[in-house]
Protein backbone atom coordinates (compact mmCIF):
# COMPACT_ATOMS: atom_id res chain seq x y z
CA UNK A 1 131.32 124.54 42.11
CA UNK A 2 131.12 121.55 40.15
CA UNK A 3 128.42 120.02 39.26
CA UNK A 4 126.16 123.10 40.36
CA UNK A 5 124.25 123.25 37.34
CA UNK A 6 123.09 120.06 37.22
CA UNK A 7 122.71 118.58 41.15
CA UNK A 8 121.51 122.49 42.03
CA UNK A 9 119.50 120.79 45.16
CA UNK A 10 122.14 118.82 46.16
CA UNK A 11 125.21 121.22 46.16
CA UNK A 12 125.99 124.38 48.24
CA UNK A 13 128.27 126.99 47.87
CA UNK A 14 130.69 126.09 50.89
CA UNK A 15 132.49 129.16 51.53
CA UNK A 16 131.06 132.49 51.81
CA UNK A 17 134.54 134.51 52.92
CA UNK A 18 132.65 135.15 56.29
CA UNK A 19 134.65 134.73 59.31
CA UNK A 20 133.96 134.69 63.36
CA UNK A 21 130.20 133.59 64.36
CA UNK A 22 128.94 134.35 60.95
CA UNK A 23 131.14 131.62 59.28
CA UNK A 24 130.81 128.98 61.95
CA UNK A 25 126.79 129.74 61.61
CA UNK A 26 126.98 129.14 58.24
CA UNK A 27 129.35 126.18 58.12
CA UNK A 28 126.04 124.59 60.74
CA UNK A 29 123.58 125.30 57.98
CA UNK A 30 125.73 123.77 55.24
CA UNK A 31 126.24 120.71 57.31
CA UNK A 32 122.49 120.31 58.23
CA UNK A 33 121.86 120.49 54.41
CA UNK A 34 124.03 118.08 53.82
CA UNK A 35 122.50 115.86 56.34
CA UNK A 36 118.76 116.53 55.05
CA UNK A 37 118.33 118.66 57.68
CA UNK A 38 116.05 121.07 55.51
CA UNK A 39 114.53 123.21 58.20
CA UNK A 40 117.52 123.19 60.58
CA UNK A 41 119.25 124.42 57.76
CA UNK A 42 116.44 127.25 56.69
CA UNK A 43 116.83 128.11 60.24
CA UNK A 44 120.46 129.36 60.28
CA UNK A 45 120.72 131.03 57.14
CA UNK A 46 117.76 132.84 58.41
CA UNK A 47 119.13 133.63 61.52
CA UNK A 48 122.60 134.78 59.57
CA UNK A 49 120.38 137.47 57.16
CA UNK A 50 118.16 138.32 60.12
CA UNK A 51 122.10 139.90 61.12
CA UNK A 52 121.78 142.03 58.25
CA UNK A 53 123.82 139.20 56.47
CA UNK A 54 123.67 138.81 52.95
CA UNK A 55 125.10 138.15 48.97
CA UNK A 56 124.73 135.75 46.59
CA UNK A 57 126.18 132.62 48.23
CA UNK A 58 123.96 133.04 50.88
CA UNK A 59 120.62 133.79 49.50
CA UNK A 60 121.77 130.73 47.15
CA UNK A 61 121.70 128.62 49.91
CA UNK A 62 118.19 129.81 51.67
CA UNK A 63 116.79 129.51 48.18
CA UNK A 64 118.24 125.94 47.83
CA UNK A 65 116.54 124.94 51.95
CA UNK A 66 112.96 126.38 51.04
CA UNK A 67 113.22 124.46 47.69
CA UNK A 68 113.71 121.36 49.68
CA UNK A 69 110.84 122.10 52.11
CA UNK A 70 108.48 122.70 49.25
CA UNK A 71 108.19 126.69 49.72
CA UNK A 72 108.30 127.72 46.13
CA UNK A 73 107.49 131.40 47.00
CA UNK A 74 110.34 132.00 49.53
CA UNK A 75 112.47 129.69 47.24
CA UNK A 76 111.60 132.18 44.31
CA UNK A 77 112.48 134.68 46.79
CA UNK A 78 115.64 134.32 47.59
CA UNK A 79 116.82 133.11 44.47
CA UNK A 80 115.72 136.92 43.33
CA UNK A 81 117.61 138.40 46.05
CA UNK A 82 120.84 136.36 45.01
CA UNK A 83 120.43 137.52 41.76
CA UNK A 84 120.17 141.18 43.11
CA UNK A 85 123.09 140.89 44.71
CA UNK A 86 124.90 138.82 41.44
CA UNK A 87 123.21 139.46 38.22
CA UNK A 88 124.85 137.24 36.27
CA UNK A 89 124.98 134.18 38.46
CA UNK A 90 124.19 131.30 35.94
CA UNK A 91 123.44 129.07 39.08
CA UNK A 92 121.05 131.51 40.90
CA UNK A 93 119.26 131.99 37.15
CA UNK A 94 118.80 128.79 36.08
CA UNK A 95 117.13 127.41 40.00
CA UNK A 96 115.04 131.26 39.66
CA UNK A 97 113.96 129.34 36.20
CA UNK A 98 113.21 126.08 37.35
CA UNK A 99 111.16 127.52 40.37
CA UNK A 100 109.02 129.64 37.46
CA UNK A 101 108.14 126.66 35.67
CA UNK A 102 107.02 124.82 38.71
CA UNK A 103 105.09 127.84 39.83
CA UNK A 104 103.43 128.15 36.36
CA UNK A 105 104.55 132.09 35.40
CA UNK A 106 105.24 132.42 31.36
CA UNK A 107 105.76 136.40 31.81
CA UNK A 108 109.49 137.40 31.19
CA UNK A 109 111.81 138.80 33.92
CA UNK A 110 113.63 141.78 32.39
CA UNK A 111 117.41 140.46 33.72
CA UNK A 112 119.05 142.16 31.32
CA UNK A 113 117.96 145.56 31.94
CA UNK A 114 120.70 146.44 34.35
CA UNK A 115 123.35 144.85 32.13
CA UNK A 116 121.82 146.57 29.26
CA UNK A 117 122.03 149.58 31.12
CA UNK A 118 125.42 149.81 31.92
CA UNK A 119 126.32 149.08 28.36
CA UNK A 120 123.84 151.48 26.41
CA UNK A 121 125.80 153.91 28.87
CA UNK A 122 129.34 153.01 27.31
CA UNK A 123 127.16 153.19 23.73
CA UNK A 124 126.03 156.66 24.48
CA UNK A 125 129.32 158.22 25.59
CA UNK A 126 131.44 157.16 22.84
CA UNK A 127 128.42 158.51 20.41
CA UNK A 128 128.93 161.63 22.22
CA UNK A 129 132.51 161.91 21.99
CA UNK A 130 132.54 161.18 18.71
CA UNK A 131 129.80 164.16 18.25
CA UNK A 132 132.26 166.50 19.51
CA UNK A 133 135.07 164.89 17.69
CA UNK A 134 133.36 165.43 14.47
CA UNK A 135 132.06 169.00 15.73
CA UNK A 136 135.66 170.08 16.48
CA UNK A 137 137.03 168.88 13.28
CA UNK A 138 134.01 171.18 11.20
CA UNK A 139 135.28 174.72 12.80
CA UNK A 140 138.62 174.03 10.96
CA UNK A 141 137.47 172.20 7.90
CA UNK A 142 133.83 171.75 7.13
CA UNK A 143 133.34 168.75 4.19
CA UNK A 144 129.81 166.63 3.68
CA UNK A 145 131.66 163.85 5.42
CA UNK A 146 131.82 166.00 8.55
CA UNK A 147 128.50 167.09 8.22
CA UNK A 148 126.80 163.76 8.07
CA UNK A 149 129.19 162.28 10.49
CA UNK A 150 127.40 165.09 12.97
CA UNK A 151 124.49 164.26 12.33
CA UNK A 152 124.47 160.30 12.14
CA UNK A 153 126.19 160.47 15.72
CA UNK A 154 123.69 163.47 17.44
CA UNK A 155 120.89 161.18 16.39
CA UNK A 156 122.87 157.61 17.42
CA UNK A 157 123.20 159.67 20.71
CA UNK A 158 119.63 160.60 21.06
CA UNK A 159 118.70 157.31 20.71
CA UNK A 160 120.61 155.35 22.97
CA UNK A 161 119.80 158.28 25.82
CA UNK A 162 116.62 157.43 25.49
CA UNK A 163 116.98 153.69 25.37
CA UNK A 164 119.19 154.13 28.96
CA UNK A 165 117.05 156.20 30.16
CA UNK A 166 114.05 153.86 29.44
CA UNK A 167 116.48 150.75 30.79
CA UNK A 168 116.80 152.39 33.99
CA UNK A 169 113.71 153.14 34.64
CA UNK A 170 112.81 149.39 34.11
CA UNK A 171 115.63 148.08 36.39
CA UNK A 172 114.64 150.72 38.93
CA UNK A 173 111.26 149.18 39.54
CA UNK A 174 109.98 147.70 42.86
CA UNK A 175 109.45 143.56 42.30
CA UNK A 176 108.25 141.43 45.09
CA UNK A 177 107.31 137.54 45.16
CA UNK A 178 104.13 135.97 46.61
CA UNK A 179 105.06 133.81 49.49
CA UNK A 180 101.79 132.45 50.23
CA UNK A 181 99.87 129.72 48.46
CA UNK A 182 97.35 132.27 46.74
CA UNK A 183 96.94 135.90 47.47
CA UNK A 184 93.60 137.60 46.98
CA UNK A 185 94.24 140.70 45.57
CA UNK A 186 91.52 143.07 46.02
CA UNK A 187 90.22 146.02 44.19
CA UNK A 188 91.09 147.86 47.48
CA UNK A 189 93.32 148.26 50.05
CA UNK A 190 90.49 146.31 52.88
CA UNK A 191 88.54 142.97 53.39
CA UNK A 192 85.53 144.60 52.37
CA UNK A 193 86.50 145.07 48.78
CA UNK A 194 85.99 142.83 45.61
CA UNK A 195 88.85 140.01 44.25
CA UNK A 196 89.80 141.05 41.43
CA UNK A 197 92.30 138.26 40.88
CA UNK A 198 94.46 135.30 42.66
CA UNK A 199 98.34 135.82 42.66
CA UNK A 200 99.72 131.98 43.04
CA UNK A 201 102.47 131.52 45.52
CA UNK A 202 106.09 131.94 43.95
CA UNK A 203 104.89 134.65 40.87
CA UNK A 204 107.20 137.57 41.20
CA UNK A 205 104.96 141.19 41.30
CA UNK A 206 105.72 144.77 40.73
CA UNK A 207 104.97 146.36 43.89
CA UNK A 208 103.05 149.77 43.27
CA UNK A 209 101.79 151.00 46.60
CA UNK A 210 100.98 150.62 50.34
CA UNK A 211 98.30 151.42 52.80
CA UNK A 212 98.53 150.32 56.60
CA UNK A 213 98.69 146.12 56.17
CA UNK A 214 97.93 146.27 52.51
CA UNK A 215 100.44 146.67 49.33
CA UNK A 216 99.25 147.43 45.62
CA UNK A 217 100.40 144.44 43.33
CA UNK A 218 100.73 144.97 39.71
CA UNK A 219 101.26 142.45 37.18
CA UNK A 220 102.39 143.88 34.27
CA UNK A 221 102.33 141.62 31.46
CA UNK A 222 98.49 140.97 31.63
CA UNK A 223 97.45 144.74 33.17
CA UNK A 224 96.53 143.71 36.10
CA UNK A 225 96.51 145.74 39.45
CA UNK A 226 94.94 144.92 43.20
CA UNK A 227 95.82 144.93 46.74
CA UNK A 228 97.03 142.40 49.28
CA UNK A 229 97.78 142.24 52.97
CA UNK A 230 101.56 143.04 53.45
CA UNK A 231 101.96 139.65 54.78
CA UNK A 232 101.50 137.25 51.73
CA UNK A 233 104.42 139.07 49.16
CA UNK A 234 107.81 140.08 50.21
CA UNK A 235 110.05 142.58 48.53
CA UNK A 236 113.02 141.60 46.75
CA UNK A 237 115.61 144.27 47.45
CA UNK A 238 115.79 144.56 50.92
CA UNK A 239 119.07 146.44 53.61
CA UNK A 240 121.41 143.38 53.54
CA UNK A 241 125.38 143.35 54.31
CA UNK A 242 126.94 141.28 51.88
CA UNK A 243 129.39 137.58 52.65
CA UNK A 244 131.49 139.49 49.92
């Protein structure tokens, strides 16, 4: 959409390929947007992924109505989910980006991991044909260039398995976002037990554990680890039908 990029409060994706009571919902939000309607607005796109509704365009939008109402945590939110559901979405990035500086988080957020994966993948096959290639070739004539080819390509292979294997296990973690102003995240899972630190509102955690009304926090880049009640950080990936 035009003009995305730089008006990113201002302009909605318009058409989300949904059709019936799901499309005329969302058409409702889009207009109440439009007419500074913020909350009416939060209100339907809630009510359309409360269906199980979801996808990019969508969690876009709800990303785009918190924004406006000055909820940076369920803005950070659903900008994560959108980019869940659309990894590469330049739009979805670049508002995720604008609601980390706001919020005040410096750590990285690993987005290429799943991309990476995917291509280390493609990297290690082709080493591995090429393995067997060069293996085949050295039953019917074995020469030095052969015999290193072998080897350069079983250790390029080694390598880049262990490089996918250590991508997926990053992309396969469990993030969640704070969604209240400051979560007190405790040394264990009760009232009774010491802070340990504060997790501001909109900082996106790895989510380690739960117990009853409590869920282990983690944040990785500065080694930290506590619990908070269920209630103040909201997981990312979540059951969701997609607009597309």
């Amino acid at each position: 959409m035009i003009g995305r990029r730089y008006f990113f409060l201002f302009c909605l994706v318009l058409s989300a390929g949904v059709y019936g009571a799901g499309q005329e919902a969302f058409e409702q939000a889009n207009k109440a947007y439009q007419q500074g309607d913020f909350a009416a607005a939060r209100e339907s796109y809630e009510h359309l992924t409360g269906a199980g509704i979801g996808g990019v365009t969508l969690c876009y939008n709800l990303g785009n109505a918190y924004y406006r109402l000055g909820k940076m945590g369920q803005a950070r939110l659903w900008y994560e989910r959108a980019l869940e559901a659309s990894p590469r979405d330049e739009d979805a990035r670049y508002n995720r980006d604008l609601v980390r500086e706001r919020v005040g988080e410096t750590e990285g957020t690993n987005d290429g991991f799943k991309e990476l994966s995917g291509a280390l993948w493609v990297a290690a096959s082709v080493a591995n044909l090429l393995f067997f290639v060069l293996l085949s070739l050295g039953l019917y004539r074995e020469t030095e260039w052969v015999w290193w080819g072998r080897w350069f390509t079983g250790i390029l292979f080694a390598i880049l398995l262990s490089a996918v294997i250590a991508a997926q296990r990053q992309a396969s973690v469990r993030w969640g976002v704070i969604t209240v102003e400051r979560a007190e995240a405790r040394t264990g899972p009760s009232a009774q037990d010491q802070v340990g630190f504060v997790a501001p509102e909109g900082h996106r955690v790895v989510l380690l554990d739960n117990l009853n009304d409590w869920i282990q926090i983690g944040v990785p880049a500065k080694g930290l680890k506590g619990w908070v009640l269920s209630a103040e950080v909201e997981p990312v990936r979540r059951p969701l039908s997609s607009f597309h």
